[in-house]
Protein backbone atom coordinates (compact mmCIF):
# COMPACT_ATOMS: atom_id res chain seq x y z
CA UNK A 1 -4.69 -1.48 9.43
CA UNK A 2 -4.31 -3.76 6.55
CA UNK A 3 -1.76 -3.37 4.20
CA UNK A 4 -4.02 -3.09 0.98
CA UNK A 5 -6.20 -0.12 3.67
CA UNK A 6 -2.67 1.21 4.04
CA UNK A 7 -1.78 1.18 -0.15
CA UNK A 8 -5.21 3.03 -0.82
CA UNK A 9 -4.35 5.76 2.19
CA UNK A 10 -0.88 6.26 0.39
CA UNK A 11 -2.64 6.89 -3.20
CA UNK A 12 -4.80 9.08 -1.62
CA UNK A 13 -2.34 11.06 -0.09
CA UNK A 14 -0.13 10.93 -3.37
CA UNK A 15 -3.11 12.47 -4.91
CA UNK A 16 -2.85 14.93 -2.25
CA UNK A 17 1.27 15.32 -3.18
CA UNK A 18 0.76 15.71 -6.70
CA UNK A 19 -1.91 18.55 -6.65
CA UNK A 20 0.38 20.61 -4.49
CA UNK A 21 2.76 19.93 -7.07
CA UNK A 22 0.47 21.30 -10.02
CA UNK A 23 -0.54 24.06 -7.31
CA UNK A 24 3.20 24.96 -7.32
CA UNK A 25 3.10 24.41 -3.65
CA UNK A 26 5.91 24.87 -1.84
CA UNK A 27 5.73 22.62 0.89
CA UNK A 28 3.27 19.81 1.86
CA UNK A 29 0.29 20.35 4.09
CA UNK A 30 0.94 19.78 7.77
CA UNK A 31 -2.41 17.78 8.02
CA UNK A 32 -0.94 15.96 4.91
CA UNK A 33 2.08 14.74 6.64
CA UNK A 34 0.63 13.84 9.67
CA UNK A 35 -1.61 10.95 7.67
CA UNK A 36 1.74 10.44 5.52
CA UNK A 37 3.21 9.39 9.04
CA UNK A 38 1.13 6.94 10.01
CA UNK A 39 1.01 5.11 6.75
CA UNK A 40 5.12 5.75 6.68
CA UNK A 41 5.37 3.55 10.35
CA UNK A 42 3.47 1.00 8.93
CA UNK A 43 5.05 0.53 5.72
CA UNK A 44 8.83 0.71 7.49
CA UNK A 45 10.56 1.91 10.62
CA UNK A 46 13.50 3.27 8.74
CA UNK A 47 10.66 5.49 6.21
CA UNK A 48 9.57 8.29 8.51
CA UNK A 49 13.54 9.31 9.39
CA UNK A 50 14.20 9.56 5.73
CA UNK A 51 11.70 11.58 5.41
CA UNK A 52 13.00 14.23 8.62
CA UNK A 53 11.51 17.46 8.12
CA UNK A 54 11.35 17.81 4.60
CA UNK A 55 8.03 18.61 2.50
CA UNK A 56 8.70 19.21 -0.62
CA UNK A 57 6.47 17.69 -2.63
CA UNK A 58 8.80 15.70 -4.79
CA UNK A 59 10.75 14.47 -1.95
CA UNK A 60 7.27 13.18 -0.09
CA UNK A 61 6.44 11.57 -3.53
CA UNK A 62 9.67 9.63 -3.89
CA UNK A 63 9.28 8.51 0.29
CA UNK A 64 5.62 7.43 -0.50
CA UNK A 65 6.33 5.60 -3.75
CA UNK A 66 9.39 3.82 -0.93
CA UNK A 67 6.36 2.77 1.10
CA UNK A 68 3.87 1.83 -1.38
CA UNK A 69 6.90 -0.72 -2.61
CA UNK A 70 7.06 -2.31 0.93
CA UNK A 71 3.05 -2.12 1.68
CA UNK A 72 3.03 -4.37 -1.40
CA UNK A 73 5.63 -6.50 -0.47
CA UNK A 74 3.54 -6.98 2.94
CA UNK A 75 0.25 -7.49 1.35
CA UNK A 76 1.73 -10.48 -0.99
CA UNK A 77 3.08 -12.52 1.84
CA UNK A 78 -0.16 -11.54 4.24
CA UNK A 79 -2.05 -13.61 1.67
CA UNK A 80 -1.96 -17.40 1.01
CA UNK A 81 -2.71 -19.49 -1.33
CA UNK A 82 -6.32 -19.60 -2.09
CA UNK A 83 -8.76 -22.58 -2.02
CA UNK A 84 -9.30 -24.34 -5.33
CA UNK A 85 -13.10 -24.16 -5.92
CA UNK A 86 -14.55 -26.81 -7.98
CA UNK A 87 -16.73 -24.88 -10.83
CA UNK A 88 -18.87 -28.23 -12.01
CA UNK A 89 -20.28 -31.15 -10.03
CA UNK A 90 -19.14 -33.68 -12.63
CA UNK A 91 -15.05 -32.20 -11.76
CA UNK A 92 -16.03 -32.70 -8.08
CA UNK A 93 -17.31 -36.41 -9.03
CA UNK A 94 -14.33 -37.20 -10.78
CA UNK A 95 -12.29 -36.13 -7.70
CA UNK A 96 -13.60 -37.71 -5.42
CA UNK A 97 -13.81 -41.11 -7.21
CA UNK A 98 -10.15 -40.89 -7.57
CA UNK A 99 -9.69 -40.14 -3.75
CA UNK A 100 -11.21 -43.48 -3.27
């Protein structure tokens, strides 16, 4: 998985977190923390110990919002610099000229 894929699994599943928090859930979903898992390995090796067995809701938001920081860390330097794209002919001319 990419790391944007991975960022847009993680706001899903803080969607997820937050409406067991306006549920007044107790504890997160099992299914929940199983995805939460997989995007945690991803994101860091050290995220899924910090998280252990806790599932409170506002604990699993604060370990998410942990990963989402390094998922976007990993998605900046996964991308380089893009190609400059001449938008008129006459720039392209002009470029080329001066390459002669």
């Amino acid at each position: 998985m990419t790391p944007r894929r991975l960022l847009q699994e993680s706001d899903e599943l803080l969607f997820w977190v937050e409406e067991c928090m306006v549920q007044e859930t107790p504890l997160v979903p099992g299914w929940l923390v199983a995805r939460l898992m997989v995007v945690l390995r991803h994101a860091h090796p050290e995220l899924p110990a910090r998280l252990g067995r806790e599932r409170r809701p506002d604990h699993v938001m604060e370990i998410i919002y942990n990963a989402q920081a390094e998922l976007m860390d990993q998605a900046c330097r996964s991308r380089g610099p893009a190609e400059v794209i001449p938008l008129f002919a006459r720039a392209r001319q002009l470029d080329e000229a001066a390459n002669l």
